[in-house]
C-alpha atoms as a PDB file:
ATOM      1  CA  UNK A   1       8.855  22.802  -9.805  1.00  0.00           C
ATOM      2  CA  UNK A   2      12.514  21.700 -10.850  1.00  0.00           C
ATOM      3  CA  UNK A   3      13.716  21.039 -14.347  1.00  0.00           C
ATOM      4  CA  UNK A   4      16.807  19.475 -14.676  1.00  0.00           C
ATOM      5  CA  UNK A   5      18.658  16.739 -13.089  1.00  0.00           C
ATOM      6  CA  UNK A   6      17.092  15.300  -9.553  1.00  0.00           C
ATOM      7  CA  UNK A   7      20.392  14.160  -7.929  1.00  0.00           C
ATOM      8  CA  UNK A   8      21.348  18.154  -8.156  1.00  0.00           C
ATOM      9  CA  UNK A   9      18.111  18.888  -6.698  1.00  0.00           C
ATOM     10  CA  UNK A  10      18.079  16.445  -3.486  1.00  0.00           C
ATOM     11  CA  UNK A  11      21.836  17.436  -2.708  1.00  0.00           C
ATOM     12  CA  UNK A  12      20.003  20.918  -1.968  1.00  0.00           C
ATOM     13  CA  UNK A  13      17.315  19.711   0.300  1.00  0.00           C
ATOM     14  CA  UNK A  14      17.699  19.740   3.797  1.00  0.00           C
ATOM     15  CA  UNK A  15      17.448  15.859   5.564  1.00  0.00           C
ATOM     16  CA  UNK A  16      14.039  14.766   6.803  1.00  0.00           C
ATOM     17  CA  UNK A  17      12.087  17.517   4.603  1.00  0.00           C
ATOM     18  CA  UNK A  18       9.958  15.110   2.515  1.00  0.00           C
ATOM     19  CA  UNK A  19       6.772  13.704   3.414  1.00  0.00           C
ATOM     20  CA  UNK A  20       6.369  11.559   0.219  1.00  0.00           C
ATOM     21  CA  UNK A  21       7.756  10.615  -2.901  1.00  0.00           C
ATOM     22  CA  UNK A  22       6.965   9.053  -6.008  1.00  0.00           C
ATOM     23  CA  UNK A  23       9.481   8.150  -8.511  1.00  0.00           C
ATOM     24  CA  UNK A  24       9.037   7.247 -12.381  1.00  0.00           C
ATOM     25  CA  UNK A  25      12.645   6.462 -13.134  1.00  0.00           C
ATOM     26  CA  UNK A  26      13.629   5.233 -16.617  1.00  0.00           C
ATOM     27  CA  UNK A  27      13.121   1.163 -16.844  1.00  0.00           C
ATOM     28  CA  UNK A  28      15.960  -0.069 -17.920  1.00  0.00           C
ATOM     29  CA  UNK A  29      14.268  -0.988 -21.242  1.00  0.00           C
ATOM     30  CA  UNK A  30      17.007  -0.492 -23.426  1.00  0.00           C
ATOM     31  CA  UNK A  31      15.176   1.386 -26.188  1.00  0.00           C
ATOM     32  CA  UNK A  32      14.599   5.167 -27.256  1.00  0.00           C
ATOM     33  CA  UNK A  33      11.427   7.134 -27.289  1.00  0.00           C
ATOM     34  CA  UNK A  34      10.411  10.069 -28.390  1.00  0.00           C
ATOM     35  CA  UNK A  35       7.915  12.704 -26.091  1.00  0.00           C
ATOM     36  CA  UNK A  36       5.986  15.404 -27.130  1.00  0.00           C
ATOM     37  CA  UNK A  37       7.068  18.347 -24.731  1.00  0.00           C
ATOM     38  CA  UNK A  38       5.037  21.789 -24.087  1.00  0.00           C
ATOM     39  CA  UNK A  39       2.553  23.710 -25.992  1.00  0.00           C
ATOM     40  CA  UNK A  40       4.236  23.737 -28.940  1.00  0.00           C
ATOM     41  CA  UNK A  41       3.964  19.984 -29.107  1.00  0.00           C
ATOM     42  CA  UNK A  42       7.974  19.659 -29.982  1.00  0.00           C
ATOM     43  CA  UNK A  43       8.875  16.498 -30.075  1.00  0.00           C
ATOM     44  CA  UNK A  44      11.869  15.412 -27.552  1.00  0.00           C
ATOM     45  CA  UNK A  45      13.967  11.881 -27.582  1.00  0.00           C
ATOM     46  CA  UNK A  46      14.592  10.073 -23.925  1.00  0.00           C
ATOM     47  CA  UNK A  47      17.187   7.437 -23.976  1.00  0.00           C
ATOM     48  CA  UNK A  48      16.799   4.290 -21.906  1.00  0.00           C
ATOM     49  CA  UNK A  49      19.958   2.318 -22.901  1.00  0.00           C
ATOM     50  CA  UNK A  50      22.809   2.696 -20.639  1.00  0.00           C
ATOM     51  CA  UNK A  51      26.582   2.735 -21.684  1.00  0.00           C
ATOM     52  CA  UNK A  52      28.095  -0.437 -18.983  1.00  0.00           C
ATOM     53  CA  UNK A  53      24.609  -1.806 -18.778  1.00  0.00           C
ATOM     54  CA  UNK A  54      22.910  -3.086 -15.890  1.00  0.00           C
ATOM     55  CA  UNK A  55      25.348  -1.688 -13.474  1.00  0.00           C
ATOM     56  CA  UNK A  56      25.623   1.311 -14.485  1.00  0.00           C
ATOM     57  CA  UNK A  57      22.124   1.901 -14.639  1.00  0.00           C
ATOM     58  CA  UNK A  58      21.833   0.597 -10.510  1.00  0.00           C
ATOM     59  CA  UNK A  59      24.871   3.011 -10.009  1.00  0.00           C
ATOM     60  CA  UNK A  60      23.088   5.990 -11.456  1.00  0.00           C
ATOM     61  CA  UNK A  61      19.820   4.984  -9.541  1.00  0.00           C
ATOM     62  CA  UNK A  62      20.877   3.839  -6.017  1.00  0.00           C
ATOM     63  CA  UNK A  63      22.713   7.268  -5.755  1.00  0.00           C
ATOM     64  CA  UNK A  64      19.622   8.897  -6.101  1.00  0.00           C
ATOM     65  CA  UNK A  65      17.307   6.729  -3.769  1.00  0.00           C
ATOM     66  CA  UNK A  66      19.918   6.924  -1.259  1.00  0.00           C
ATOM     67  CA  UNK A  67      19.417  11.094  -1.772  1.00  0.00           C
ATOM     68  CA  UNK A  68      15.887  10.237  -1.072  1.00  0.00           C
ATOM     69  CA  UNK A  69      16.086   8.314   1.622  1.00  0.00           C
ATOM     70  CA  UNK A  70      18.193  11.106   3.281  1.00  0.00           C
ATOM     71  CA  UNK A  71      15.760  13.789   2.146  1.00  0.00           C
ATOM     72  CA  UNK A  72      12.688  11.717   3.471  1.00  0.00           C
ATOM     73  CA  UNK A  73      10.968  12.516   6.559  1.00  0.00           C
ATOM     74  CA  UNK A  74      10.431   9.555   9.907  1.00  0.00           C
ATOM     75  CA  UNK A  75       6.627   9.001   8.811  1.00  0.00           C
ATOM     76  CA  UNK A  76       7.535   9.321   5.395  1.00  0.00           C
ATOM     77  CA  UNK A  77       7.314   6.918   2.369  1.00  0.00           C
ATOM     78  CA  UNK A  78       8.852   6.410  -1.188  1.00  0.00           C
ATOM     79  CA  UNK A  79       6.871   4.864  -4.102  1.00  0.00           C
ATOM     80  CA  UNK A  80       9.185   3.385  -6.725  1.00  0.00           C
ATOM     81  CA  UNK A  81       7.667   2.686 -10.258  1.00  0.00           C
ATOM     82  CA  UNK A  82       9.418   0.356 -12.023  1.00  0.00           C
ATOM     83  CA  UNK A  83       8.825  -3.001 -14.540  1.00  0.00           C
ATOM     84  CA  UNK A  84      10.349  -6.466 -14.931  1.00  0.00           C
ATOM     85  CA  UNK A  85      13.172  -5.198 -17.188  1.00  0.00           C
ATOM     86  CA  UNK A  86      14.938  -4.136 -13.414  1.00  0.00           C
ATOM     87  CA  UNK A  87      12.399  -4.853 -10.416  1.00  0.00           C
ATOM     88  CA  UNK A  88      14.031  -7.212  -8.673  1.00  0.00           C
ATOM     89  CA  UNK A  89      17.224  -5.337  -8.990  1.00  0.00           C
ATOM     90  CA  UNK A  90      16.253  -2.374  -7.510  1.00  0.00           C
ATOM     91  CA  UNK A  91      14.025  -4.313  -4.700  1.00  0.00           C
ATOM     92  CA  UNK A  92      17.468  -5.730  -3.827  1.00  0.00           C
ATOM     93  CA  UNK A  93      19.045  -2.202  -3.785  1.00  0.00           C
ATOM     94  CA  UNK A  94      15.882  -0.512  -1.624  1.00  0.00           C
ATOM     95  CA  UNK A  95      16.414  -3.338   0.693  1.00  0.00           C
ATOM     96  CA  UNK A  96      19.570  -2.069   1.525  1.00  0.00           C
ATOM     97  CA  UNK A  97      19.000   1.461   1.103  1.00  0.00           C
ATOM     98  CA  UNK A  98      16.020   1.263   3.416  1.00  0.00           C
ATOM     99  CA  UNK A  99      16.053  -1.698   4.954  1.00  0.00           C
ATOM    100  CA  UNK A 100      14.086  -4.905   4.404  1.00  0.00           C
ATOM    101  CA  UNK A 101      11.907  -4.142   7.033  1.00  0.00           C
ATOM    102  CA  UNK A 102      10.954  -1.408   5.739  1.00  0.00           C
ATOM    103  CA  UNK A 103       9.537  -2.875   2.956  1.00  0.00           C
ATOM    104  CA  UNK A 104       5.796  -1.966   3.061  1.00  0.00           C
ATOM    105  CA  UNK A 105       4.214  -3.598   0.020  1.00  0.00           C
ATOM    106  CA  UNK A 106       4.186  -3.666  -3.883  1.00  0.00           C
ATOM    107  CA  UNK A 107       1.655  -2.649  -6.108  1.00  0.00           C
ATOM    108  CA  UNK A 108       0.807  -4.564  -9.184  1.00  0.00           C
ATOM    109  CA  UNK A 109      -0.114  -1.919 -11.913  1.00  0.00           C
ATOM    110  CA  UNK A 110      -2.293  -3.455 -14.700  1.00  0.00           C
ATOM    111  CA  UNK A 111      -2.322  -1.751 -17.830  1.00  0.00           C
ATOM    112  CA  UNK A 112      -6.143  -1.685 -19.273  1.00  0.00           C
ATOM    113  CA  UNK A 113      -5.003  -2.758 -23.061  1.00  0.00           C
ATOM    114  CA  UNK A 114      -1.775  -4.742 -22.606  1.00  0.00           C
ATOM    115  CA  UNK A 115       0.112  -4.275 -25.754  1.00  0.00           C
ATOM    116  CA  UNK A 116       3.396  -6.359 -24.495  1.00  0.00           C
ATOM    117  CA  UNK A 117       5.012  -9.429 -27.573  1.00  0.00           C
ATOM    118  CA  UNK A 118       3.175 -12.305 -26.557  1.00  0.00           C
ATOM    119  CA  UNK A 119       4.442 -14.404 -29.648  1.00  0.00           C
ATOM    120  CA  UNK A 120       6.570 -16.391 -27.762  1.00  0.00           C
ATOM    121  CA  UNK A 121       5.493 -15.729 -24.008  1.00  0.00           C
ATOM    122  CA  UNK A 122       3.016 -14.193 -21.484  1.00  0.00           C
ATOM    123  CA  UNK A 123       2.396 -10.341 -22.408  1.00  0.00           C
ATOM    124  CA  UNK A 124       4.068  -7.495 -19.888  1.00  0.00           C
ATOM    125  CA  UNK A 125       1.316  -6.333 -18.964  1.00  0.00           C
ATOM    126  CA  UNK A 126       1.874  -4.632 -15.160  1.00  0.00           C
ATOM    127  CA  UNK A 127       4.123  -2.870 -13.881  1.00  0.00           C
ATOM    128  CA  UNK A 128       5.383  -2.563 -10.356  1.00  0.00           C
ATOM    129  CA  UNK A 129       5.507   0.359  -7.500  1.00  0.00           C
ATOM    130  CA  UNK A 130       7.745  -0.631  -4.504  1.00  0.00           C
ATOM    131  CA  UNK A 131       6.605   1.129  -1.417  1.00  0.00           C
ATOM    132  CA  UNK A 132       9.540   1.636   1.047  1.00  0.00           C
ATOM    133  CA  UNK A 133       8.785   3.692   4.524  1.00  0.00           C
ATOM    134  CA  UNK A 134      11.566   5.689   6.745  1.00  0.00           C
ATOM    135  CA  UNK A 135      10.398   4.180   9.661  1.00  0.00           C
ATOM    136  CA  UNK A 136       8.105   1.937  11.698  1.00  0.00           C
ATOM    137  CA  UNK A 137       5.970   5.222  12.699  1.00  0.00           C
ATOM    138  CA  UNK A 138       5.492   5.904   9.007  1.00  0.00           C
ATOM    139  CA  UNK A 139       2.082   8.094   8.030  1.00  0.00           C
ATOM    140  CA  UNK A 140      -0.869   6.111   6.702  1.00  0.00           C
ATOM    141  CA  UNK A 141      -4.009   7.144   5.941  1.00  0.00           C
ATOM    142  CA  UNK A 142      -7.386   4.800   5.511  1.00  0.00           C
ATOM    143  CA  UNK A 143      -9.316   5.088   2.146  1.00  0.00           C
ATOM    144  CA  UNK A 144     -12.481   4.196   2.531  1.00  0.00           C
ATOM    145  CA  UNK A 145     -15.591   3.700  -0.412  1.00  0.00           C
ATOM    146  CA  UNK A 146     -18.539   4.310  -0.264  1.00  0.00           C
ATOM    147  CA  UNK A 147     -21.049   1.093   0.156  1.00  0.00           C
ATOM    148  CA  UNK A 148     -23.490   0.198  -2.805  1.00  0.00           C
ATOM    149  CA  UNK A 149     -26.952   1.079  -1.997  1.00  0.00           C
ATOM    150  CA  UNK A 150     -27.621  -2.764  -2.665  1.00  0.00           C
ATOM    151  CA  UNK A 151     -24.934  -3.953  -0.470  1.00  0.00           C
ATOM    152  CA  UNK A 152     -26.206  -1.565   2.419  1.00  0.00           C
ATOM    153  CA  UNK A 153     -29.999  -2.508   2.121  1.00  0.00           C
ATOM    154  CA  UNK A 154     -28.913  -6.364   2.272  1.00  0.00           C
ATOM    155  CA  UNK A 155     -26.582  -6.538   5.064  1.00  0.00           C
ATOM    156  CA  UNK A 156     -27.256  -3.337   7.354  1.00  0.00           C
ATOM    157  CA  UNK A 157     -30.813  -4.310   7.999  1.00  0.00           C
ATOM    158  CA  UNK A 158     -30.647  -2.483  11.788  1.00  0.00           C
ATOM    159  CA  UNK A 159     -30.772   0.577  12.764  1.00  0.00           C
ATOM    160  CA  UNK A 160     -29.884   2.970  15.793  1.00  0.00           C
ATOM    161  CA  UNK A 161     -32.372   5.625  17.092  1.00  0.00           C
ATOM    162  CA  UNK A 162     -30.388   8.186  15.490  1.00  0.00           C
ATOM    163  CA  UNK A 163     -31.203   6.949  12.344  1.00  0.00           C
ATOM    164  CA  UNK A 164     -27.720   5.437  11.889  1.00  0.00           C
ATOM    165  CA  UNK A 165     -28.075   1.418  10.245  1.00  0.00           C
ATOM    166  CA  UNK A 166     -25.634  -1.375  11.012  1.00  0.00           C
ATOM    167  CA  UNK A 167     -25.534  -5.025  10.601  1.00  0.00           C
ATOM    168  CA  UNK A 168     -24.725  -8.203  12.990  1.00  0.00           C
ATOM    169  CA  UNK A 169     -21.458 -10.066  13.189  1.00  0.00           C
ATOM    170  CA  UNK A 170     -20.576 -12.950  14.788  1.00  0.00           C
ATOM    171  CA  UNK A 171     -17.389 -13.412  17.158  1.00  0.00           C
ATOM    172  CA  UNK A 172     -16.801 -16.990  16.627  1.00  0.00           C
ATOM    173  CA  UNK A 173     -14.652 -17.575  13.517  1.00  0.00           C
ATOM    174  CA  UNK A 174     -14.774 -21.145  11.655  1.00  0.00           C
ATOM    175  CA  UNK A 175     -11.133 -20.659  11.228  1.00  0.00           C
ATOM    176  CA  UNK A 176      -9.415 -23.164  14.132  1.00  0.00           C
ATOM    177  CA  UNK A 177      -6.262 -21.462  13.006  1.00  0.00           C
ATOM    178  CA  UNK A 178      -7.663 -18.021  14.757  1.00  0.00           C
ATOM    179  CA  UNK A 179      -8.075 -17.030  17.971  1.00  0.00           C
ATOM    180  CA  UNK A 180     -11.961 -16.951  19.378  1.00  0.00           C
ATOM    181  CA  UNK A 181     -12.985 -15.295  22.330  1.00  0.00           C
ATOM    182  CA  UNK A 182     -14.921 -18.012  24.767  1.00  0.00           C
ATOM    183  CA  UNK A 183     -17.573 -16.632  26.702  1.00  0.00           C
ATOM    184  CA  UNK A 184     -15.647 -16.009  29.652  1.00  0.00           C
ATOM    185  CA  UNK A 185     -13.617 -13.461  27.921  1.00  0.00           C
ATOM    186  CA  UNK A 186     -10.297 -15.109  27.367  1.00  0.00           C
ATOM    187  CA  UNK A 187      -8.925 -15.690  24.172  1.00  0.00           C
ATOM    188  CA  UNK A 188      -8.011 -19.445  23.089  1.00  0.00           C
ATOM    189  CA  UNK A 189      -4.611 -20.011  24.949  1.00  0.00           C
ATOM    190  CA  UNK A 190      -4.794 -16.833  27.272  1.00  0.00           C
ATOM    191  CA  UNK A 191      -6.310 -15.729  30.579  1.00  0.00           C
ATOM    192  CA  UNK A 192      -6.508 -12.485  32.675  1.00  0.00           C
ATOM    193  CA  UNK A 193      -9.189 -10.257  34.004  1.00  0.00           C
ATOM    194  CA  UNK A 194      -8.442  -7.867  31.464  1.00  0.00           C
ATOM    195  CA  UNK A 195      -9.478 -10.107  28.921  1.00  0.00           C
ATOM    196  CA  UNK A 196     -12.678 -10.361  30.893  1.00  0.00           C
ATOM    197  CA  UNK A 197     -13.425  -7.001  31.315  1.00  0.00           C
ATOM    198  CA  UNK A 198     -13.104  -6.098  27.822  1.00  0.00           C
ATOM    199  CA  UNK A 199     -15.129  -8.923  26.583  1.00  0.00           C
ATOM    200  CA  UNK A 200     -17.756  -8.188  29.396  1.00  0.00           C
ATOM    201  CA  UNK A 201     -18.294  -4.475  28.082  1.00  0.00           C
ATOM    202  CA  UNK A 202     -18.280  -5.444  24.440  1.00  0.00           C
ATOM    203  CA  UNK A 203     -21.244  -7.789  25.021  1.00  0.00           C
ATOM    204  CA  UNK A 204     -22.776  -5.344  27.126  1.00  0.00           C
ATOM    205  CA  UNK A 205     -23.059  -2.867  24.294  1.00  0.00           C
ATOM    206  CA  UNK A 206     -24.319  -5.477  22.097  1.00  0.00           C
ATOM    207  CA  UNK A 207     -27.181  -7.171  24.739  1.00  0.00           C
ATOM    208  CA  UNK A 208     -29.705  -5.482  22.928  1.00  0.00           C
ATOM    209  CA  UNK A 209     -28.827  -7.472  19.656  1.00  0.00           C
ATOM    210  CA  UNK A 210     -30.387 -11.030  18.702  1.00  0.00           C
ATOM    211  CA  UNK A 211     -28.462 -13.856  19.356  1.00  0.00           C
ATOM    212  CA  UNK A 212     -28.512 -16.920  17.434  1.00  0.00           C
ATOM    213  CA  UNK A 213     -27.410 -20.346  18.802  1.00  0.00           C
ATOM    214  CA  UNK A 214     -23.724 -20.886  18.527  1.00  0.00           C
ATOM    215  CA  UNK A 215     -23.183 -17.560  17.475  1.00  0.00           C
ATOM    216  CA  UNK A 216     -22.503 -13.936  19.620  1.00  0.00           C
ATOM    217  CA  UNK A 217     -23.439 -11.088  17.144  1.00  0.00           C
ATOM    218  CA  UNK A 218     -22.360  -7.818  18.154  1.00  0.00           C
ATOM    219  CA  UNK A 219     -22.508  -4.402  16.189  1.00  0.00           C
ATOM    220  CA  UNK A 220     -20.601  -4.113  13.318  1.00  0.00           C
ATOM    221  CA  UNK A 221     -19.424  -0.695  11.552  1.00  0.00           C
ATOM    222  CA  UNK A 222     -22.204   1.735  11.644  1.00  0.00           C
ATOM    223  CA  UNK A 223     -22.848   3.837   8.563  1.00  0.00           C
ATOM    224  CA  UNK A 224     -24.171   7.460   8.142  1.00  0.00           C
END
């Protein structure tokens, strides 16, 4: 744990050290609040207005994501949390800082009871996160949820001899936009006996499933 000013900080870290970061930065809001610090509860004023304005505040920031960016492992990623008071500003500066193609996604973050002026226009309501990864090989793990019992009982109506259920899913997609493997294992607008081969063994494993007409079911996801 650090206390005190970041920049400082990342000029002592050694390059590629950091597997993730997330980053709160002041908003560019242009107003003064005041933060109850410790266990003593004493009271502590953060400034967000900026002596040059707008550039100075990009000046002060960009210096440190560029520290971060230097600090920031190959599979690593930077979270940015930010509002529409300087968003699109700093998207611009990540996107060179990073690179564009680095861009991974945003993240719309929805306060629960909005509180923005909406006397004369939509409240502010969300926030953004930027996420920004080092590289193409960047780490990301799969969250996955638990299924309702109600969802599970309707749609996994099979089950292995292990005890495991699953549920049916068809191949064919209505979209004519998407590719659809035909039954002689070649994609719409392809060929090749690899093709073949994998669609051969896929409806191998699934030959013990019902087929419907105009469908080819196979196993979906089985669940524990």
């Amino acid at each position: 744990m650090y206390y005190g000013d970041n920049l400082q900080v990342l000029r002592t870290l050694p390059t590629n050290s950091i597997d993730l970061i997330y980053i709160d930065p002041p908003f560019f809001s242009g107003a003064e609040y005041n933060v109850i610090w410790g266990d003593t509860n004493e009271i502590r004023t953060f400034s967000d207005i900026w002596d040059g304005g707008l550039p100075t505040y990009l000046v002060w920031l960009n210096a440190r994501l560029w520290e971060m960016r230097r600090v920031l492992k190959g599979t690593g990623s930077i979270y940015v949390h930010c509002d529409y008071h300087a968003s699109h500003y700093i998207k611009a500066g990540m996107d060179k800082t990073f690179g564009y193609e680095y861009f991974q996604n945003g993240i719309s973050w929805q306060r629960s009871l909005p509180h923005g002026n909406a006397g004369n226009r939509f409240a502010s309501s969300t926030d953004t996160i930027l996420i920004y990864n080092k590289s193409k090989e960047h780490t990301w793990n799969l969250l996955f949820l638990q299924h309702r019992d109600e969802y599970v009982k309707e749609f996994y109506r099979f089950r292995e001899s292990d005890g495991r259920v699953y549920r049916l899913i068809s191949c064919i997609t209505p979209n004519k936009n998407r590719r659809t493997w035909s039954t002689t294992g070649t994609a719409l607008g392809e060929s090749g006996s690899t093709l073949a081969k994998e669609w051969n063994e896929c409806t191998r494993r699934a030959c013990s499933c019902t087929r419907r007409a105009g469908s080819r079911p196979i196993r979906g996801t089985s669940t524990p």
